[in-house]
PDB file of N, CA and C in Angstrom:
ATOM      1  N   UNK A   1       0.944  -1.989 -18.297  1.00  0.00           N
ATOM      2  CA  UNK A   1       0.041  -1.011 -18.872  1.00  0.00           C
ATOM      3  C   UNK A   1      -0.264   0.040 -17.819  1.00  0.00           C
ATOM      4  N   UNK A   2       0.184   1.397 -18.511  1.00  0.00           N
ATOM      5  CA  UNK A   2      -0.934   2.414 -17.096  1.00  0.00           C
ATOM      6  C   UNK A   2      -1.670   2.876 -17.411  1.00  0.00           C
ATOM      7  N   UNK A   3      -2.739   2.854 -16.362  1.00  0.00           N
ATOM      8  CA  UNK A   3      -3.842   3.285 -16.562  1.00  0.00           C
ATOM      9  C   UNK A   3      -4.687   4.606 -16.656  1.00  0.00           C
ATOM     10  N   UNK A   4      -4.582   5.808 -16.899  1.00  0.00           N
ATOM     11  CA  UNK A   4      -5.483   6.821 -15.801  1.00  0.00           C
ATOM     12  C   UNK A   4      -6.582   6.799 -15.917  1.00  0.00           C
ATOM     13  N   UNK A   5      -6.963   7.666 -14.431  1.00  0.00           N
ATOM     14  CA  UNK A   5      -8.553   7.186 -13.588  1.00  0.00           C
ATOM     15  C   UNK A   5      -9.116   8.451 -14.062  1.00  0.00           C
ATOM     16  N   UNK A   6     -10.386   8.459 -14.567  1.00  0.00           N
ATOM     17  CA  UNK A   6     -11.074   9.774 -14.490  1.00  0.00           C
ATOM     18  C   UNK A   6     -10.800  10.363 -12.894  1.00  0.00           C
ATOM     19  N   UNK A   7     -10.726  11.661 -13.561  1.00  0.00           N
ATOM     20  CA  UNK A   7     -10.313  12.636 -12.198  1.00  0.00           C
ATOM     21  C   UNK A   7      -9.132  12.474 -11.713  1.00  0.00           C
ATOM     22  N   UNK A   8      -8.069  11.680 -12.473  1.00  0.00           N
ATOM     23  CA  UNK A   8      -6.306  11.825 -11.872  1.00  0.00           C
ATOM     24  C   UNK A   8      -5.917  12.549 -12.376  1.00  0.00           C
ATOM     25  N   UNK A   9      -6.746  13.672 -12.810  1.00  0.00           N
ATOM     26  CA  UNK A   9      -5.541  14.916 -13.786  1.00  0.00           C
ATOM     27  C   UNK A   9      -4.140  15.168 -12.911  1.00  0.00           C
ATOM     28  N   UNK A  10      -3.222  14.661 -14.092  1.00  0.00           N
ATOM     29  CA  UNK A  10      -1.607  14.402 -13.693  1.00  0.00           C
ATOM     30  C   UNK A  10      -1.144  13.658 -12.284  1.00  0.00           C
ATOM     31  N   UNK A  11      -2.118  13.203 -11.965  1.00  0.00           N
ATOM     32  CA  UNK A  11      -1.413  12.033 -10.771  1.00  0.00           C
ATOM     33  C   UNK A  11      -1.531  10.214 -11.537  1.00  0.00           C
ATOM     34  N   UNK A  12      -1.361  10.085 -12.510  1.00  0.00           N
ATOM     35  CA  UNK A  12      -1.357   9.253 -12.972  1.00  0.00           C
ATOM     36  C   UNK A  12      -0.184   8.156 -12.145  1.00  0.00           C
ATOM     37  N   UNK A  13       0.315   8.622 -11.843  1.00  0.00           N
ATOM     38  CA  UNK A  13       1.427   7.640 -11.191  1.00  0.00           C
ATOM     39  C   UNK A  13       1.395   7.181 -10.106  1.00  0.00           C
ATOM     40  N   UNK A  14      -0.110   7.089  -9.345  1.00  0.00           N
ATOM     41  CA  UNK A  14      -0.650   6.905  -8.358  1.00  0.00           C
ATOM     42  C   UNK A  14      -1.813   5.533  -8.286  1.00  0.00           C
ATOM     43  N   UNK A  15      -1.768   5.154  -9.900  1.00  0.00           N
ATOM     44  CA  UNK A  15      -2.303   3.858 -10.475  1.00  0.00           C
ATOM     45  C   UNK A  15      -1.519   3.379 -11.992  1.00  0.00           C
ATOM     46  N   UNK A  16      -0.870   2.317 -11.393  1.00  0.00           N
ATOM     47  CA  UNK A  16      -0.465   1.354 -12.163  1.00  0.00           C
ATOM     48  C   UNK A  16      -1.355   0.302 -11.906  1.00  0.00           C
ATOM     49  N   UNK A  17      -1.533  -0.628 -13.198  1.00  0.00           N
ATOM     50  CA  UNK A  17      -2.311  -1.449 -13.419  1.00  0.00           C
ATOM     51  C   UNK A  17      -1.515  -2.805 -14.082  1.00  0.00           C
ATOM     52  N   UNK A  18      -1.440  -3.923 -14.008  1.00  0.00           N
ATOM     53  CA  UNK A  18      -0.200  -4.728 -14.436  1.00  0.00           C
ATOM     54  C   UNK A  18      -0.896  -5.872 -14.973  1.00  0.00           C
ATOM     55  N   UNK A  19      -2.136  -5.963 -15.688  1.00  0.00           N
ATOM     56  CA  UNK A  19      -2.841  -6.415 -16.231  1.00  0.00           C
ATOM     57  C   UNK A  19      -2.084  -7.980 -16.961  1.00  0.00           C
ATOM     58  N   UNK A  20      -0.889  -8.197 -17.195  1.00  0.00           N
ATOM     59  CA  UNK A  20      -0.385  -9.453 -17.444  1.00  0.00           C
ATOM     60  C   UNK A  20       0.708 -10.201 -16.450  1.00  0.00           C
ATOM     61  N   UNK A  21       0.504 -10.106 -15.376  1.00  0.00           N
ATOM     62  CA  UNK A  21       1.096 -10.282 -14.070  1.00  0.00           C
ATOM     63  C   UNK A  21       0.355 -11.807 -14.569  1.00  0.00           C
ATOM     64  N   UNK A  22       0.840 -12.791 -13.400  1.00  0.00           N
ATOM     65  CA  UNK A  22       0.618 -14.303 -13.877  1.00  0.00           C
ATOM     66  C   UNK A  22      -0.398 -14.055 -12.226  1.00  0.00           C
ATOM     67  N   UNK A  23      -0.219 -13.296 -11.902  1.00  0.00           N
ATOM     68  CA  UNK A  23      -1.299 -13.282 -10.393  1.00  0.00           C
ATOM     69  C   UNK A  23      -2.526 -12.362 -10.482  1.00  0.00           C
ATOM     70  N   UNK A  24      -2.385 -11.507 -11.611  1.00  0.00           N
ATOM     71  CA  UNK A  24      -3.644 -10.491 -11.513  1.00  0.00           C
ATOM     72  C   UNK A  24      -4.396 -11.035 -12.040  1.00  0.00           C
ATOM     73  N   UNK A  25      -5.849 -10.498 -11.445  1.00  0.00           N
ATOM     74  CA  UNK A  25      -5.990  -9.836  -9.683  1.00  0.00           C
ATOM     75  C   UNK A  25      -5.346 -10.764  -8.713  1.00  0.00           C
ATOM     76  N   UNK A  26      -4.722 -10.374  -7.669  1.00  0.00           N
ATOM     77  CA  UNK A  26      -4.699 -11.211  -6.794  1.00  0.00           C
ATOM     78  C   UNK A  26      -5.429 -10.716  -5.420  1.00  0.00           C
ATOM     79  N   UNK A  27      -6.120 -10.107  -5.362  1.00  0.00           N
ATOM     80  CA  UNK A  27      -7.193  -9.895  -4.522  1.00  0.00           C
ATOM     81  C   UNK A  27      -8.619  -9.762  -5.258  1.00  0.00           C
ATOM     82  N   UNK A  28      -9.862 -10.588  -4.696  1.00  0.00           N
ATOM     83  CA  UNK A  28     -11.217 -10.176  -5.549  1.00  0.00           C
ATOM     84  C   UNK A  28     -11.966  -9.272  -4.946  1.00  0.00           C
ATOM     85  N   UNK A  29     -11.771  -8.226  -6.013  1.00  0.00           N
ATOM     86  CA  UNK A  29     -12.152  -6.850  -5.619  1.00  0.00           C
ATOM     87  C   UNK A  29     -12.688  -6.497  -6.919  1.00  0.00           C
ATOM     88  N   UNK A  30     -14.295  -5.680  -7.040  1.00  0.00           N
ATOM     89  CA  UNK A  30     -14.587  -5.347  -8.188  1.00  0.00           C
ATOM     90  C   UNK A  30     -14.187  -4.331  -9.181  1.00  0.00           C
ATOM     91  N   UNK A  31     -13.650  -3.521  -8.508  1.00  0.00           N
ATOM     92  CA  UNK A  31     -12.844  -2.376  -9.028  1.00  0.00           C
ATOM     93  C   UNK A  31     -11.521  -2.062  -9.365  1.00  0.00           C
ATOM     94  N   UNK A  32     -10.763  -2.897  -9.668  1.00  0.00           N
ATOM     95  CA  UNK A  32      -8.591  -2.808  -9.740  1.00  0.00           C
ATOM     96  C   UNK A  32      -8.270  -1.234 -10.070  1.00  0.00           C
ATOM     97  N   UNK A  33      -8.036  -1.025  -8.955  1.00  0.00           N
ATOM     98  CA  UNK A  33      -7.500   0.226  -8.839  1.00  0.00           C
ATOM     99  C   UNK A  33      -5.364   0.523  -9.331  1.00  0.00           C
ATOM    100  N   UNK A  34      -4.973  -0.262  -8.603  1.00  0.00           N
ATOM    101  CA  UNK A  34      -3.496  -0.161  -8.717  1.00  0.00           C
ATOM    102  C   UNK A  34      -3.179  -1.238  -8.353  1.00  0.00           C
ATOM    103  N   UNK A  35      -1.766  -1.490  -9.367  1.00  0.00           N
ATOM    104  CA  UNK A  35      -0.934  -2.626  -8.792  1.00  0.00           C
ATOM    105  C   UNK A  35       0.689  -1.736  -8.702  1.00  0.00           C
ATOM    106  N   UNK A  36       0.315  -0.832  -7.921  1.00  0.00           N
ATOM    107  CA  UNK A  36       2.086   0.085  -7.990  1.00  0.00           C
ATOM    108  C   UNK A  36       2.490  -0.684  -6.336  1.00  0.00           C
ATOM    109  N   UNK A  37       1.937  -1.115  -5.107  1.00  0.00           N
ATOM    110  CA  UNK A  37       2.476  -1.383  -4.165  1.00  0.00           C
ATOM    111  C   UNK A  37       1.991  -3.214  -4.404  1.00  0.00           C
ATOM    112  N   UNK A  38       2.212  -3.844  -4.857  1.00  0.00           N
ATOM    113  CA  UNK A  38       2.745  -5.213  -5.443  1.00  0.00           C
ATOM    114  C   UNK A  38       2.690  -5.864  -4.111  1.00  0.00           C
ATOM    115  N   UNK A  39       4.349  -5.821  -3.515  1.00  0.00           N
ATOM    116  CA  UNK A  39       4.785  -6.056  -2.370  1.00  0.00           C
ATOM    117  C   UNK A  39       4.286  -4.547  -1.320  1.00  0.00           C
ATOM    118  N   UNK A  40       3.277  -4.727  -0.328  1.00  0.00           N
ATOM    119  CA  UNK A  40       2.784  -3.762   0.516  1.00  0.00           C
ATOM    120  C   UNK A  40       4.328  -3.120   1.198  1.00  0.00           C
ATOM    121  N   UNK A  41       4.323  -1.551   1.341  1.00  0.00           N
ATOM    122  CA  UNK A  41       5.138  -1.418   2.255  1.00  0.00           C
ATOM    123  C   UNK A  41       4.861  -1.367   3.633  1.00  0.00           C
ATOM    124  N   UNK A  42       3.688  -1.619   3.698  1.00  0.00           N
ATOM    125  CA  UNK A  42       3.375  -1.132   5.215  1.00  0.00           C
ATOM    126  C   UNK A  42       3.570  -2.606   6.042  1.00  0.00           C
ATOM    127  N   UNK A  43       3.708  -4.274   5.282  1.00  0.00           N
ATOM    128  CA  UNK A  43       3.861  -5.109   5.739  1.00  0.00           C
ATOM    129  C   UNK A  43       4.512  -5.497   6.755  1.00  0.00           C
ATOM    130  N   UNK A  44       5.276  -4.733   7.282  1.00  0.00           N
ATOM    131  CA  UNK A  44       6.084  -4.974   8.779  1.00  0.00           C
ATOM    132  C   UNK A  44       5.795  -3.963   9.893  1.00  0.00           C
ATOM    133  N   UNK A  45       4.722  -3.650   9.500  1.00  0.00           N
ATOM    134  CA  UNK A  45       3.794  -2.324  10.061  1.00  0.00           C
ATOM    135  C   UNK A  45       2.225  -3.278  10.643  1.00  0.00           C
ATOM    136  N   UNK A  46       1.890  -2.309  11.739  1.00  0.00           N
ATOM    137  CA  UNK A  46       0.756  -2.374  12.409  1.00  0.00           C
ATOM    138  C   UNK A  46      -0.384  -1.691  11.720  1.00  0.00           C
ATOM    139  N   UNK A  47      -0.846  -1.817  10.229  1.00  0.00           N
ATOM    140  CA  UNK A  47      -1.145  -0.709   9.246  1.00  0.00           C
ATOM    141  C   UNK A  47      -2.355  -0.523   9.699  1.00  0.00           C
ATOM    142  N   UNK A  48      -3.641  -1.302  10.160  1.00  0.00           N
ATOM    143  CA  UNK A  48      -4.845  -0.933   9.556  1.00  0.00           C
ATOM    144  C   UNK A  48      -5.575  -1.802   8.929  1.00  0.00           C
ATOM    145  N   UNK A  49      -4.653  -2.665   8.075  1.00  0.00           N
ATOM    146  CA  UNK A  49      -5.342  -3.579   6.948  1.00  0.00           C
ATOM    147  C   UNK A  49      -6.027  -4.473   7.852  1.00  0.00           C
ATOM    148  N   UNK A  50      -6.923  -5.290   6.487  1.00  0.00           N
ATOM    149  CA  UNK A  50      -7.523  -6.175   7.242  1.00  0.00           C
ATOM    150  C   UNK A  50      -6.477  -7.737   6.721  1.00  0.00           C
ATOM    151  N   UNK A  51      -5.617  -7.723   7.862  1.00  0.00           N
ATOM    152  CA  UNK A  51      -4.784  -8.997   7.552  1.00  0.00           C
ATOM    153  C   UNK A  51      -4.934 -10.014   8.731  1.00  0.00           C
ATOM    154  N   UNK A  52      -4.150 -11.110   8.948  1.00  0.00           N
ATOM    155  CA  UNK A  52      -4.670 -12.081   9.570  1.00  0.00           C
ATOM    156  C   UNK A  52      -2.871 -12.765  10.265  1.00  0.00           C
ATOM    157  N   UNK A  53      -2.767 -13.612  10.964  1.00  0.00           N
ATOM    158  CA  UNK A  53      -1.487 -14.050  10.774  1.00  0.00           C
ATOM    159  C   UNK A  53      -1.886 -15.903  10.938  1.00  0.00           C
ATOM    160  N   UNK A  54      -1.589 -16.500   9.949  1.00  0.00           N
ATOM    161  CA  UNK A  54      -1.339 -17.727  10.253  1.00  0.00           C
ATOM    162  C   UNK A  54       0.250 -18.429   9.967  1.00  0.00           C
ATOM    163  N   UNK A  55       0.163 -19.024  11.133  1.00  0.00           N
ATOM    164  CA  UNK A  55       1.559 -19.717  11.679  1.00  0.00           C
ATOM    165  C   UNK A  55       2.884 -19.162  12.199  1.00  0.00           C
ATOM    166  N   UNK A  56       2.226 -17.514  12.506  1.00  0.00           N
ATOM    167  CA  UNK A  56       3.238 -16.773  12.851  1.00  0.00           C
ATOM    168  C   UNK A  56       3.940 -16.086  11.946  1.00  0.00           C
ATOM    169  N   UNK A  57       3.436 -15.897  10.389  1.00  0.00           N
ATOM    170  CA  UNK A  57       3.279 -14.851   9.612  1.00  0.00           C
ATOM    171  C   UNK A  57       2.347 -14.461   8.987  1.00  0.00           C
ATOM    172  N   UNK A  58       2.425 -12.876   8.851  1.00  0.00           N
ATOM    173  CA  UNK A  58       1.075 -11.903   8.396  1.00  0.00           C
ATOM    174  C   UNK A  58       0.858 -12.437   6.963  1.00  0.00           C
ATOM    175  N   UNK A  59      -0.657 -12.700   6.887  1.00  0.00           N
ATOM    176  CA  UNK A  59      -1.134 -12.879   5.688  1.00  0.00           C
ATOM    177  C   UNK A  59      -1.934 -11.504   5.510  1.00  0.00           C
ATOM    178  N   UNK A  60      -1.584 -11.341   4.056  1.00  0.00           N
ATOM    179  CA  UNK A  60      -2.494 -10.173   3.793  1.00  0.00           C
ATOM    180  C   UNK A  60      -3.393 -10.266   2.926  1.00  0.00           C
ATOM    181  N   UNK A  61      -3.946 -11.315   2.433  1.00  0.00           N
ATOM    182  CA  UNK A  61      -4.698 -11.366   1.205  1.00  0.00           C
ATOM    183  C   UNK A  61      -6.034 -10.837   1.778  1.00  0.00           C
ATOM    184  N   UNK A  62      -6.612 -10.714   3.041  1.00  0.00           N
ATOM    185  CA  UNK A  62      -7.802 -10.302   2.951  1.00  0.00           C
ATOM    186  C   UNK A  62      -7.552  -8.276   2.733  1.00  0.00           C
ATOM    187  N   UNK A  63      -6.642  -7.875   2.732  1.00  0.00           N
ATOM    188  CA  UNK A  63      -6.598  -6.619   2.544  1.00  0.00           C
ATOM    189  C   UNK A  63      -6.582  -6.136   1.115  1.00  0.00           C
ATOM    190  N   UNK A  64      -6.848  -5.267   0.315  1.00  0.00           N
ATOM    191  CA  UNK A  64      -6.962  -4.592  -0.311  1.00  0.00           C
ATOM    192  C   UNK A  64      -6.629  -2.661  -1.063  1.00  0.00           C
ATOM    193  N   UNK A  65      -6.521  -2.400   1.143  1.00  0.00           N
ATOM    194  CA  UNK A  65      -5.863  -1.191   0.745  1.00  0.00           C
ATOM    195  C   UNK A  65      -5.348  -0.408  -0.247  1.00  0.00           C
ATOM    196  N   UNK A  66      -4.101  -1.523  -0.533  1.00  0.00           N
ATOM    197  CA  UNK A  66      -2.805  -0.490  -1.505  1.00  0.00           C
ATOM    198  C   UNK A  66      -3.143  -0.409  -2.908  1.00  0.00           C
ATOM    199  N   UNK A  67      -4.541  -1.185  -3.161  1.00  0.00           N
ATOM    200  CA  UNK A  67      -4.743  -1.484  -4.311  1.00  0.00           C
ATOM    201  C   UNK A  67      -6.548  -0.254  -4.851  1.00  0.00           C
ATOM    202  N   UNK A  68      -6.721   0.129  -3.695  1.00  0.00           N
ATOM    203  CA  UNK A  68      -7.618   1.436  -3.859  1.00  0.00           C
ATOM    204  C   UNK A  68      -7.458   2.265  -4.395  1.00  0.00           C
ATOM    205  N   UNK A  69      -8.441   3.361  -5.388  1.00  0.00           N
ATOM    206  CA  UNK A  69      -7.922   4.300  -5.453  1.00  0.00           C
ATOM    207  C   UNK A  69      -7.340   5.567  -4.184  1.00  0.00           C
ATOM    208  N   UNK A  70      -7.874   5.493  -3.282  1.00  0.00           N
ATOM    209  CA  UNK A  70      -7.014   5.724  -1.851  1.00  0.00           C
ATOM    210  C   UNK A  70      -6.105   5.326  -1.633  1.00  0.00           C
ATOM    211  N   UNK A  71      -5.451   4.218  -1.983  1.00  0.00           N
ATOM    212  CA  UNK A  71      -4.395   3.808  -1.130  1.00  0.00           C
ATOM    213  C   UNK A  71      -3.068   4.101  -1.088  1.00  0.00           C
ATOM    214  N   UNK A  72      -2.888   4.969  -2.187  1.00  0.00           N
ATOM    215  CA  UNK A  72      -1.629   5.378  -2.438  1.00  0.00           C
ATOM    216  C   UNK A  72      -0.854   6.523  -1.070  1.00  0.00           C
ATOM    217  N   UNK A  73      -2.376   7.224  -1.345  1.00  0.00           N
ATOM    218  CA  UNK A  73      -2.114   8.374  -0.135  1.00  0.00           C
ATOM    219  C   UNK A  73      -2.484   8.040   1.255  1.00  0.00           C
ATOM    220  N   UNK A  74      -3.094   6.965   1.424  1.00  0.00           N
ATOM    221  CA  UNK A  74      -3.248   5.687   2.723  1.00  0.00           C
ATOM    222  C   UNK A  74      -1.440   5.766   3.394  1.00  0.00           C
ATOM    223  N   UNK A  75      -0.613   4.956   2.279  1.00  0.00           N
ATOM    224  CA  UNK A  75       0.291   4.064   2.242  1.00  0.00           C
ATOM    225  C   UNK A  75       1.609   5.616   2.492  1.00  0.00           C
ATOM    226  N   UNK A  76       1.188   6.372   1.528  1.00  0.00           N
ATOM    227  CA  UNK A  76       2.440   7.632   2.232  1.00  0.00           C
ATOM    228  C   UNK A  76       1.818   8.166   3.100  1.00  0.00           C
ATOM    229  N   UNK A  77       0.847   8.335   3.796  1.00  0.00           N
ATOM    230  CA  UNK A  77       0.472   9.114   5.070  1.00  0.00           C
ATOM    231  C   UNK A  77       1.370   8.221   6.060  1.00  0.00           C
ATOM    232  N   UNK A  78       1.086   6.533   5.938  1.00  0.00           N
ATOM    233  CA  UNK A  78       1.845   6.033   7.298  1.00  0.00           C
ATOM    234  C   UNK A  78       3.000   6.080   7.351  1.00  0.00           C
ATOM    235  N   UNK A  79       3.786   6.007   5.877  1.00  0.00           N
ATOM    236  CA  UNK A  79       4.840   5.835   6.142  1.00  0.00           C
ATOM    237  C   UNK A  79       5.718   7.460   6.317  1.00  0.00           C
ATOM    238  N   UNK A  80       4.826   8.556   6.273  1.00  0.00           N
ATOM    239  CA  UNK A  80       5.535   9.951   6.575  1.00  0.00           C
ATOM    240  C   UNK A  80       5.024  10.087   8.467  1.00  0.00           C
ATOM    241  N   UNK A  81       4.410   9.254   8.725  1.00  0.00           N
ATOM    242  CA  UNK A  81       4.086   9.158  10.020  1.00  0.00           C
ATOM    243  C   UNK A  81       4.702   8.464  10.769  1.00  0.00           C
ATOM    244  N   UNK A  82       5.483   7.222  10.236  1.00  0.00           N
ATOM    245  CA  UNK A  82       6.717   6.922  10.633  1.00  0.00           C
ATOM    246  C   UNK A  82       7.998   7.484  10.578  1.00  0.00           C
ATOM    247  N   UNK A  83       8.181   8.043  10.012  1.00  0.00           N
ATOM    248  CA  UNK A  83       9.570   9.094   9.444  1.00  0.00           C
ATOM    249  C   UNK A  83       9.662  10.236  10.378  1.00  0.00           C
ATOM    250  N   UNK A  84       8.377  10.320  10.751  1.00  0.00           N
ATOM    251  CA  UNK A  84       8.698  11.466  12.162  1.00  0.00           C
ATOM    252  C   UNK A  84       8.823  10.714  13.558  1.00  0.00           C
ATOM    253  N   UNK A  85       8.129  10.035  13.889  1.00  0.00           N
ATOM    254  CA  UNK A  85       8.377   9.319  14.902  1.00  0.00           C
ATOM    255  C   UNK A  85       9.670   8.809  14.885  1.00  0.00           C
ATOM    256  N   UNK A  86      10.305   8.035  14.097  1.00  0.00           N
ATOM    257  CA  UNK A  86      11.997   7.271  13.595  1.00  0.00           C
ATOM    258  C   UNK A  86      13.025   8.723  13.944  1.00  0.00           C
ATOM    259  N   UNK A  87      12.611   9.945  13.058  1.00  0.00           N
ATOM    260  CA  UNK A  87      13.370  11.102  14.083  1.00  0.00           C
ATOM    261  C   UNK A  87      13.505  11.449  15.389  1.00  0.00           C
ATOM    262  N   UNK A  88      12.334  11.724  15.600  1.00  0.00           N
ATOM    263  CA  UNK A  88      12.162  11.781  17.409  1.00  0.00           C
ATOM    264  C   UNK A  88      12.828  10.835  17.809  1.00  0.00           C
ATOM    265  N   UNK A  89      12.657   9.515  17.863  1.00  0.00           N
ATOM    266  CA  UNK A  89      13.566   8.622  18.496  1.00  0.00           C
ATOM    267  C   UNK A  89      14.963   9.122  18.346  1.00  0.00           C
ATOM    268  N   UNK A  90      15.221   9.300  16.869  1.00  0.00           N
ATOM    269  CA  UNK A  90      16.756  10.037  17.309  1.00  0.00           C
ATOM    270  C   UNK A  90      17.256  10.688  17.754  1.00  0.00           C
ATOM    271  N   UNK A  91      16.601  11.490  17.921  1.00  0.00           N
ATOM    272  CA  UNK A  91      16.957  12.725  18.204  1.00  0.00           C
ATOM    273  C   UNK A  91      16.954  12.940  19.688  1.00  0.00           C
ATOM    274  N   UNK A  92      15.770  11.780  19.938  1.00  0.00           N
ATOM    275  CA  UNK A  92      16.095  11.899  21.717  1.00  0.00           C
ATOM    276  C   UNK A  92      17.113  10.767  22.566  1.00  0.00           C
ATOM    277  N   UNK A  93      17.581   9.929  21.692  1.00  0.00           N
ATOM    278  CA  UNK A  93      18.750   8.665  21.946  1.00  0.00           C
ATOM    279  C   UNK A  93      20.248   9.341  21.614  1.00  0.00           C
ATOM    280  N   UNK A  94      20.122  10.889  20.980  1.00  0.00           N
ATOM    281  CA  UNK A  94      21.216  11.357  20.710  1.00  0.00           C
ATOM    282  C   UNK A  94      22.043  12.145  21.705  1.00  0.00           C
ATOM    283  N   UNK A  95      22.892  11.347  22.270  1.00  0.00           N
ATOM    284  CA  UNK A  95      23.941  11.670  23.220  1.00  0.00           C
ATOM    285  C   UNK A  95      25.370  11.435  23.380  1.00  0.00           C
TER     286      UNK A  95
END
């Protein structure tokens, strides 16, 4: 199901809502904003969230981020902030 948010005039695609998922909610949060980042992309990332690691992998359930109405533009800010840095590296290893 999608949803739009008062005040998403035409960014609707910035909240998906997946309301018959066998896990939703899977974070308790009073507000379900989006379920479009499911699987986080920032998960192999130093993001911000509030995650935890037990046994030597990142748990993320205490985060919430991607599931904000923020988080969409959270989640492409880092990852266009990586995309420049990933250039630079190339560009300076290029010899």
């Amino acid at each position: 199901m999608n949803e739009s948010l008062p005040g998403s005039h035409g960014m609707n695609y910035k909240y998906f809502v997946h309301r018959d998922c066998a896990f939703f909610p899977c974070h308790d949060i009073g507000e379900w904003r989006s379920c479009l980042f499911c699987w986080c992309p920032l998960y192999l990332l130093d993001c911000g969230g509030d995650f935890t690691f037990k046994n030597g992998i990142k748990d993320c359930s205490g985060c919430t981020i991607p599931h904000t109405a923020e988080g969409y533009d959270y989640v492409l800010q880092l990852i266009g902030g990586m995309r420049k840095e990933i250039i630079s590296i190339l560009a300076t290893n290029r010899h």
